[in-house]
Protein backbone atom coordinates (compact mmCIF):
# COMPACT_ATOMS: atom_id res chain seq x y z
CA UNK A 1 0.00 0.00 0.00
CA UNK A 2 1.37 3.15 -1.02
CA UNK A 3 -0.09 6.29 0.90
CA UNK A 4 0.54 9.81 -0.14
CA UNK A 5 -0.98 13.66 1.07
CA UNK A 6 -4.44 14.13 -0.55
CA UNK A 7 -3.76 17.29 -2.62
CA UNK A 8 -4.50 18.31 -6.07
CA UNK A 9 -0.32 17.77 -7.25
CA UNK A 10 -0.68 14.11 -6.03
CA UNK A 11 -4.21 13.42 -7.39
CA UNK A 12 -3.03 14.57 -10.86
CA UNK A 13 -0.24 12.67 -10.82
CA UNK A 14 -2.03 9.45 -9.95
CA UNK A 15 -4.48 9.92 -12.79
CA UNK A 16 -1.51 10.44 -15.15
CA UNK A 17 0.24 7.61 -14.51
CA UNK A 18 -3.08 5.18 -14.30
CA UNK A 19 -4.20 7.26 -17.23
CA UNK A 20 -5.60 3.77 -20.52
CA UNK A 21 -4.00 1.33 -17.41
CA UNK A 22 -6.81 1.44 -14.42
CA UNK A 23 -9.95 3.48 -13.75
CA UNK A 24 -9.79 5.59 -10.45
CA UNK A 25 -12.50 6.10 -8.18
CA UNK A 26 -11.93 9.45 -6.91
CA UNK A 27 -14.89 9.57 -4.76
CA UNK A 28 -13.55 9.91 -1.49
CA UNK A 29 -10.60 12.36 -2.48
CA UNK A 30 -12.14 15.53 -2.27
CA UNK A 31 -12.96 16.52 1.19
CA UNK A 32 -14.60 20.01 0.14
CA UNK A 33 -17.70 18.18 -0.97
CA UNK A 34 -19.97 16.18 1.23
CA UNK A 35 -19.96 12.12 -0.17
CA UNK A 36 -23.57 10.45 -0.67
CA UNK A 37 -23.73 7.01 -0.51
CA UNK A 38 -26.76 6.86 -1.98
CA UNK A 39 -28.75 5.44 1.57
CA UNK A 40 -29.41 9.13 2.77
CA UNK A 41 -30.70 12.05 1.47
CA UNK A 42 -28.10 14.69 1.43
CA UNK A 43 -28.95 18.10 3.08
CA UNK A 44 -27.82 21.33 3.89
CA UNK A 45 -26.88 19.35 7.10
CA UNK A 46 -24.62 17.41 5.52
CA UNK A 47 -22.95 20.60 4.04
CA UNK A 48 -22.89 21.80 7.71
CA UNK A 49 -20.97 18.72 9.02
CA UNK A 50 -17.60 18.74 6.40
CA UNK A 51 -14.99 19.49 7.93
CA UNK A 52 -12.46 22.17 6.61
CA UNK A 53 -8.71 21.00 4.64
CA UNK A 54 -8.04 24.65 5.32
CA UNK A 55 -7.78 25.95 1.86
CA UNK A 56 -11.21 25.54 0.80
CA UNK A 57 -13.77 28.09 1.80
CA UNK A 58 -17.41 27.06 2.67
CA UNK A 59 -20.92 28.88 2.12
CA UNK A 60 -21.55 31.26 5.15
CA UNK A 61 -24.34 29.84 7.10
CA UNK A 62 -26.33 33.22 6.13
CA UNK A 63 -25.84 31.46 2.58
CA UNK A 64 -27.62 27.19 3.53
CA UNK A 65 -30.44 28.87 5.53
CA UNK A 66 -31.62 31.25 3.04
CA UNK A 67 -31.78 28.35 0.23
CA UNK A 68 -34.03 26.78 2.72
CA UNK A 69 -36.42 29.38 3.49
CA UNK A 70 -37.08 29.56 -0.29
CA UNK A 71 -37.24 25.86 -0.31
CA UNK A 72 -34.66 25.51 -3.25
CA UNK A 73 -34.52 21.96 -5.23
CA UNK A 74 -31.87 19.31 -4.07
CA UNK A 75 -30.26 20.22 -6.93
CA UNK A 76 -30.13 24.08 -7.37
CA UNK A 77 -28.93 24.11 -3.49
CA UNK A 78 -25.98 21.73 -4.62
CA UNK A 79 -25.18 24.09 -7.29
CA UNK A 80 -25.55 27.30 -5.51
CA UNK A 81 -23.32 25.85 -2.77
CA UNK A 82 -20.50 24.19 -5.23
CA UNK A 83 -20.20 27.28 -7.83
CA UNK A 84 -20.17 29.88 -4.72
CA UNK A 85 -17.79 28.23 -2.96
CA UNK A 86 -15.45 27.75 -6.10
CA UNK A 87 -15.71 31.76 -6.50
CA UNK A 88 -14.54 32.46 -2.99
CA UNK A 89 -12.37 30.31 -2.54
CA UNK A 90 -10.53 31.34 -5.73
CA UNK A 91 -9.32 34.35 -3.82
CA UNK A 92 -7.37 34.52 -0.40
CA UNK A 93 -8.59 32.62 2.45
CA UNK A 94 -8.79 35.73 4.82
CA UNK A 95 -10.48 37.88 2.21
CA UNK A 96 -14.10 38.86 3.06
CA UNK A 97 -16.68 38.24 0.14
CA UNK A 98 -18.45 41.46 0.82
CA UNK A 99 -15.17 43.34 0.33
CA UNK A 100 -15.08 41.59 -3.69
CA UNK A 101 -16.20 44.29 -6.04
CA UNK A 102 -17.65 43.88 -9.80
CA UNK A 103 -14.24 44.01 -11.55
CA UNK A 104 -13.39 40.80 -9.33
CA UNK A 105 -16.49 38.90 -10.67
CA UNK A 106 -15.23 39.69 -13.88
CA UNK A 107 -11.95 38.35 -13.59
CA UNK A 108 -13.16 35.16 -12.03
CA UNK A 109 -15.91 34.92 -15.08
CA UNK A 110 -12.79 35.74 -17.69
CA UNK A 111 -10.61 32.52 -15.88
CA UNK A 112 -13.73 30.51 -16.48
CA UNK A 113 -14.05 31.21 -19.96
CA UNK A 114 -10.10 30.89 -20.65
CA UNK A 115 -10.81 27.18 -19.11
CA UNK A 116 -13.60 26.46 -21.79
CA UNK A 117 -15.99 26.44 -19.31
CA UNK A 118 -19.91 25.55 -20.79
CA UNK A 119 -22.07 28.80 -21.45
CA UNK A 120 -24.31 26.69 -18.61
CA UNK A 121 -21.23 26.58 -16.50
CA UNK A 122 -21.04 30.25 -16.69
CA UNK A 123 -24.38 30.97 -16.21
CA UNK A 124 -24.82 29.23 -12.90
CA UNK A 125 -21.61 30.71 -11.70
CA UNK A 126 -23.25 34.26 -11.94
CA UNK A 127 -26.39 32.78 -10.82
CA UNK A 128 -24.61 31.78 -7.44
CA UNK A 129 -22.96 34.69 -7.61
CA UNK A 130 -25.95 37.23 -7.88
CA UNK A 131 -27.82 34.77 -4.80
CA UNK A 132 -25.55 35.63 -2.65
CA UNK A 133 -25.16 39.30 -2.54
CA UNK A 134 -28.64 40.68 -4.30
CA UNK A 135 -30.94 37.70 -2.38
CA UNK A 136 -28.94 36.85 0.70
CA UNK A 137 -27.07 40.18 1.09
CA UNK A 138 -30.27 42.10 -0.26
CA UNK A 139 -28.57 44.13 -2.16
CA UNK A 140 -30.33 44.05 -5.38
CA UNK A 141 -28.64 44.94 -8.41
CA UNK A 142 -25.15 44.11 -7.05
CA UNK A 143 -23.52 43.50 -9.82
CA UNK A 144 -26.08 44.51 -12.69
CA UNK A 145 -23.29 45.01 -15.52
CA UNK A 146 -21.94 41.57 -15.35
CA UNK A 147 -22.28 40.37 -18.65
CA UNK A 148 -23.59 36.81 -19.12
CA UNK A 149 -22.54 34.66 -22.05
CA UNK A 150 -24.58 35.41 -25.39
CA UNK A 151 -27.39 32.83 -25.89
CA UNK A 152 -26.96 30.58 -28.78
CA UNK A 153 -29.73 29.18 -30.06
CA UNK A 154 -29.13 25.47 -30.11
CA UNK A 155 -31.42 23.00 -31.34
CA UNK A 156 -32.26 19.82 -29.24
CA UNK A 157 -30.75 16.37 -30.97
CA UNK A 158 -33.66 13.98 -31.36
CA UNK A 159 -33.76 10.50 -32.75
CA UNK A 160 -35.97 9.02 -35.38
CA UNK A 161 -39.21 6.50 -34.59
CA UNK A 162 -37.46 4.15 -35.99
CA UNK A 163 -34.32 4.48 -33.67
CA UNK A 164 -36.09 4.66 -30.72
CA UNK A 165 -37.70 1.10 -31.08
CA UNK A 166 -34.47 -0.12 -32.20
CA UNK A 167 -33.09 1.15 -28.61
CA UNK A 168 -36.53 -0.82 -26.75
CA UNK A 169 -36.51 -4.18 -29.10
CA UNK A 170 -32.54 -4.53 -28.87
CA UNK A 171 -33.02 -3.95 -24.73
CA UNK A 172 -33.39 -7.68 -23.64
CA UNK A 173 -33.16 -6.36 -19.71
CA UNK A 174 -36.85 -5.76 -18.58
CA UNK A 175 -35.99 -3.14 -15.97
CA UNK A 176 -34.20 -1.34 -18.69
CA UNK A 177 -36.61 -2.05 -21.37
CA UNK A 178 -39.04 0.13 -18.85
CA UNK A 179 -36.82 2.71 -18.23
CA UNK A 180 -36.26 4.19 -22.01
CA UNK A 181 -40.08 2.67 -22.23
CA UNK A 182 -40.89 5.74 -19.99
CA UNK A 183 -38.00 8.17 -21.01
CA UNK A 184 -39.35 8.37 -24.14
CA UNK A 185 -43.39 7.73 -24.33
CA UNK A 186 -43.97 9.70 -21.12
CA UNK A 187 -41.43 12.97 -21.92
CA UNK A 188 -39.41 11.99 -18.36
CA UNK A 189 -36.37 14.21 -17.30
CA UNK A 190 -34.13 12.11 -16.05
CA UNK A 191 -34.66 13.25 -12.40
CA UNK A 192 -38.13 12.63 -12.50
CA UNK A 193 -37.53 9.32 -13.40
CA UNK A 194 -35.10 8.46 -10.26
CA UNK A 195 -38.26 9.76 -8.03
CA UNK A 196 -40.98 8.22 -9.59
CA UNK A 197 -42.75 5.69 -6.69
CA UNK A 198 -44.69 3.25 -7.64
CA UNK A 199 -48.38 4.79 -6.43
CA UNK A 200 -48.23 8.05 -9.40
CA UNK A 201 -48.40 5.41 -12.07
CA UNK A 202 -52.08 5.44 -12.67
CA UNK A 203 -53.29 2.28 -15.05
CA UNK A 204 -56.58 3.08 -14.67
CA UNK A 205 -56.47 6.89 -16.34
CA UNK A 206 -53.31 5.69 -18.09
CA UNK A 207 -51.68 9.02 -16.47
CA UNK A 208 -48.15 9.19 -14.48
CA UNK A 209 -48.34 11.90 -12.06
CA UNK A 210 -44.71 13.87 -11.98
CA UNK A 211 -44.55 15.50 -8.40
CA UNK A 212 -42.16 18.34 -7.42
CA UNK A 213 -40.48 18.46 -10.92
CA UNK A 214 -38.54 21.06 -12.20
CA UNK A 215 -39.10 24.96 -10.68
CA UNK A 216 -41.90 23.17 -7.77
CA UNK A 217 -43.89 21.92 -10.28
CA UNK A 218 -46.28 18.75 -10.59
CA UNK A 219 -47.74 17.74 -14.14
CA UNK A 220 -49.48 14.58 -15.10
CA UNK A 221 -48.16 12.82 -18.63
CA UNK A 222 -48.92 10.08 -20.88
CA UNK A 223 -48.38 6.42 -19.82
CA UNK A 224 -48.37 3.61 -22.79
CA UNK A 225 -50.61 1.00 -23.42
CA UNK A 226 -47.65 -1.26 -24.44
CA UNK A 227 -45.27 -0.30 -21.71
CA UNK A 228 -48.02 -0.66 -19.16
CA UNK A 229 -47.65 -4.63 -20.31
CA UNK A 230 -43.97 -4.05 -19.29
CA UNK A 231 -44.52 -2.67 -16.73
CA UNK A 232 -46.18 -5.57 -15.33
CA UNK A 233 -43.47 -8.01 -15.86
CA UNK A 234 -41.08 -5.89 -14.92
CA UNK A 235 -42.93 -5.61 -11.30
CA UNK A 236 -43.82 -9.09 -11.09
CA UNK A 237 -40.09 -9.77 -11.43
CA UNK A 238 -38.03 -7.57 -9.46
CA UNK A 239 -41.29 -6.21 -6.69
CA UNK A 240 -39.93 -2.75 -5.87
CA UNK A 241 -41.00 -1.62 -2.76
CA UNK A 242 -41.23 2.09 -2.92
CA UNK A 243 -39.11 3.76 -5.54
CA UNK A 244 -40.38 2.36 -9.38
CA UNK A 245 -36.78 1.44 -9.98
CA UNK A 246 -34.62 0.57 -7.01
CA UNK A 247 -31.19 -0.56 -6.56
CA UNK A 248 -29.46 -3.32 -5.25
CA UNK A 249 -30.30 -2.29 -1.44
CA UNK A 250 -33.81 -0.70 -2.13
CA UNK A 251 -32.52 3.26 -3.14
CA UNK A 252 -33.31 5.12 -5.69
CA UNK A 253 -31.12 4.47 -9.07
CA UNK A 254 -28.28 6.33 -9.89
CA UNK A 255 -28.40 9.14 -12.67
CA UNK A 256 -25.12 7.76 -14.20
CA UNK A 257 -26.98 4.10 -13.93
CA UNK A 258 -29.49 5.51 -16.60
CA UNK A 259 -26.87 7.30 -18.61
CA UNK A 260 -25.36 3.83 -19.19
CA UNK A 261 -28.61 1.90 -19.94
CA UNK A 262 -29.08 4.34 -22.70
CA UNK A 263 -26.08 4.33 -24.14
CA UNK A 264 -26.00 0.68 -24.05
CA UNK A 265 -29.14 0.14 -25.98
CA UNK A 266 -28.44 2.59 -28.54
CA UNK A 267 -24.92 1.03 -29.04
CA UNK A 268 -27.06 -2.59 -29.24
CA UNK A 269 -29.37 -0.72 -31.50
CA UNK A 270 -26.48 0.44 -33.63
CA UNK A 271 -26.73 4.07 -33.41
CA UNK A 272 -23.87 6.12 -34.04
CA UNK A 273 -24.33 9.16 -32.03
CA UNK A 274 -23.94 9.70 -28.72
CA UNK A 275 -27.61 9.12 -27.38
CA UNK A 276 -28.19 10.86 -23.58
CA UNK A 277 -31.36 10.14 -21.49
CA UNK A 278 -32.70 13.83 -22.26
CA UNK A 279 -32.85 13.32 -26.30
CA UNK A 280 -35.88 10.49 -25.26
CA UNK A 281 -37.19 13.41 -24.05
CA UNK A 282 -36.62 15.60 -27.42
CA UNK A 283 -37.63 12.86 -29.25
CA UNK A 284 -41.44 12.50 -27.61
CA UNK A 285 -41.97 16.15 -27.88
CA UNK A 286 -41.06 16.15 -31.45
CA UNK A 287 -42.78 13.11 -32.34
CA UNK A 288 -45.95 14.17 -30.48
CA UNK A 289 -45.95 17.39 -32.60
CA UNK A 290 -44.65 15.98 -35.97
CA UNK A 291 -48.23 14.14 -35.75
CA UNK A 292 -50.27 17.05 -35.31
CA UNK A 293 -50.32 17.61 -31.16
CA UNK A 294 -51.03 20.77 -30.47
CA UNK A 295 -47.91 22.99 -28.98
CA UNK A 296 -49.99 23.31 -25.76
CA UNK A 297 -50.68 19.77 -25.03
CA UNK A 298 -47.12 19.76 -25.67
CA UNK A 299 -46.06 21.98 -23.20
CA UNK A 300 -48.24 20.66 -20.33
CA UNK A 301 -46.60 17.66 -21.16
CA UNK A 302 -43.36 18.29 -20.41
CA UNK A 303 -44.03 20.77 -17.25
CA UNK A 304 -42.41 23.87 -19.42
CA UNK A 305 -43.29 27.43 -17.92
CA UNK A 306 -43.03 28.99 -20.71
CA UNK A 307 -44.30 28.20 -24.59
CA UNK A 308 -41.55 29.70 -25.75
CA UNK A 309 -39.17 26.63 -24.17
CA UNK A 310 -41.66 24.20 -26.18
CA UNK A 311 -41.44 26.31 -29.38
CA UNK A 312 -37.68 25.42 -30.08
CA UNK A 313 -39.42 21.99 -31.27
CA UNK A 314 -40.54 23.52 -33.88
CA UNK A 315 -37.89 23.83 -35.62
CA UNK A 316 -36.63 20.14 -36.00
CA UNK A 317 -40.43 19.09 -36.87
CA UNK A 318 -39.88 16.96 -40.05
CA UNK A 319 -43.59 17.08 -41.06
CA UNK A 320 -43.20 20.33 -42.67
CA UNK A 321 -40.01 20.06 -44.61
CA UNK A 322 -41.28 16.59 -45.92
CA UNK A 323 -44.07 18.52 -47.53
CA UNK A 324 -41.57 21.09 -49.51
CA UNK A 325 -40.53 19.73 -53.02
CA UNK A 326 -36.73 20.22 -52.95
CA UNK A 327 -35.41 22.45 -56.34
CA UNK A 328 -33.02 19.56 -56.85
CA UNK A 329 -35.60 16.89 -57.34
């Protein structure tokens, strides 16, 4: 056994050197994150209980109790916490946070960018950012002339009907058979998947009730006649308790579980691209419109605020373009 001083010289020397040799699970090196073993739900508690290395800086407790007050997501607390903490702790330890000004948001945006960092990336940074001084400071308009990263307008990937059943037929594996069943034919985000319990799937209205989806939402969507067969086996085999799809020791499945099943079956299916959960997703909304649904429909669907969101499908609709005679032909 070789032991050596968890720090970020050592770390990337180890993955160097094990770099097409061994994969390394890196889980437990960083102690500026709390670890979730999957059999409790993490919490700002369990932000509360790490324990310092004495270089990183931690949310101010100011910071965890107003993202519960408002009753924040899992999620968006995770990512407040992680991007703030990233931006203090990028300058000295002993330097207060209120005593950063706008030109020092800048800089730290400008390193971001200069390490590629995703427009998303970005954009949460300043979102962290802007919580802490203009919601938990209350000092609105902090930093109004911070400039975020121009929008692109990018249009969702979707795959064809065609691929799609490819994906399901080529899925031998019942419990995964179900899960791009319902990525797909119900519109799931991947997250709403993971919570789904066994009680919101509704055979008798042929409805799935989504609860406390994205922005505090709940929605009801379309369940399938054919994967409601599925569905059957699938319980009468495996008997989940409370979660639809559970793991080995009765928790919830893993996100990166799901990214796997999916890229499995499209490999099996022999699709080239890259296929994520969330183009299942695209793919249902487009479908649904390509044969006539209206936009609305569509929209209640997937739990978007907005119809604008739910527009963008629009544009990779096939139905039209199949109509235009090409100049060519």
């Amino acid at each position: 056994m070789v032991i050596l001083p968890n720090n970020k010289e050592n770390l990337n020397q180890i993955f160097s050197k094990f770099k097409r040799v061994a994969w390394v699970n890196y889980s437990s090196f960083f102690t500026n994150r709390p670890i979730n073993q999957g059999n409790e739900v993490l919490t700002m508690d369990s932000y509360r209980k790490r324990i310092s290395n004495g270089k990183w800086k931690f949310c101010p407790e100011e910071f965890y109790r107003k993202l519960e007050i408002r009753k924040y997501a899992l999620n968006t607390k995770r990512i407040y916490i992680s991007m703030f903490e990233k931006f203090i702790s990028h300058y000295d330890k002993e330097e207060n946070p209120m005593n950063l000004n706008e030109m020092d948001v800048r800089l730290y945006l400008q390193k971001l960018v200069q390490q590629q960092r995703s427009d998303s990336y970005i954009n949460q940074a300043i979102n962290a950012i802007k919580f802490y001084y203009e919601v938990v400071k209350e000092m609105p308009n902090r930093f109004y002339e911070v400039e975020r990263p121009i929008k692109r307008e990018k249009l969702p990937e979707v795959l064809s009907k065609e691929e799609v059943k490819a994906m399901i037929e080529n899925t031998l594996n019942i419990k995964h058979k179900c899960i791009i069943g319902l990525l797909y034919s119900s519109g799931l985000r991947r997250g709403e998947l993971l919570s789904l319990k066994m009680k919101e799937i509704d055979s008798k209205r042929m409805t799935i009730f989504i609860k406390n989806a994205k922005g505090g939402k709940d929605r009801y969507t379309l369940l399938s006649n054919k994967l409601l067969v599925d569905l059957r086996r699938y319980y009468l085999t495996y008997k989940p308790k409370m979660w639809l799809f559970e793991g080995a020791a009765g928790e919830p499945y893993s996100g990166s579980s799901i990214q796997k099943i999916v890229h499995k079956s499209a490999k099996l299916a022999g699709i080239r691209k890259r296929v994520v959960p969330h183009m299942l997703r695209h793919s249902f909304a487009t479908h649904l419109l390509e044969d006539g649904t209206d936009l609305r429909y569509i929209q209640t669907l997937l739990g978007h605020k907005s119809s604008q969101t739910t527009e963008i499908y629009t544009h990779v609709a096939n139905n039209v373009l199949t109509r235009i005679k090409n100049p060519l032909d």
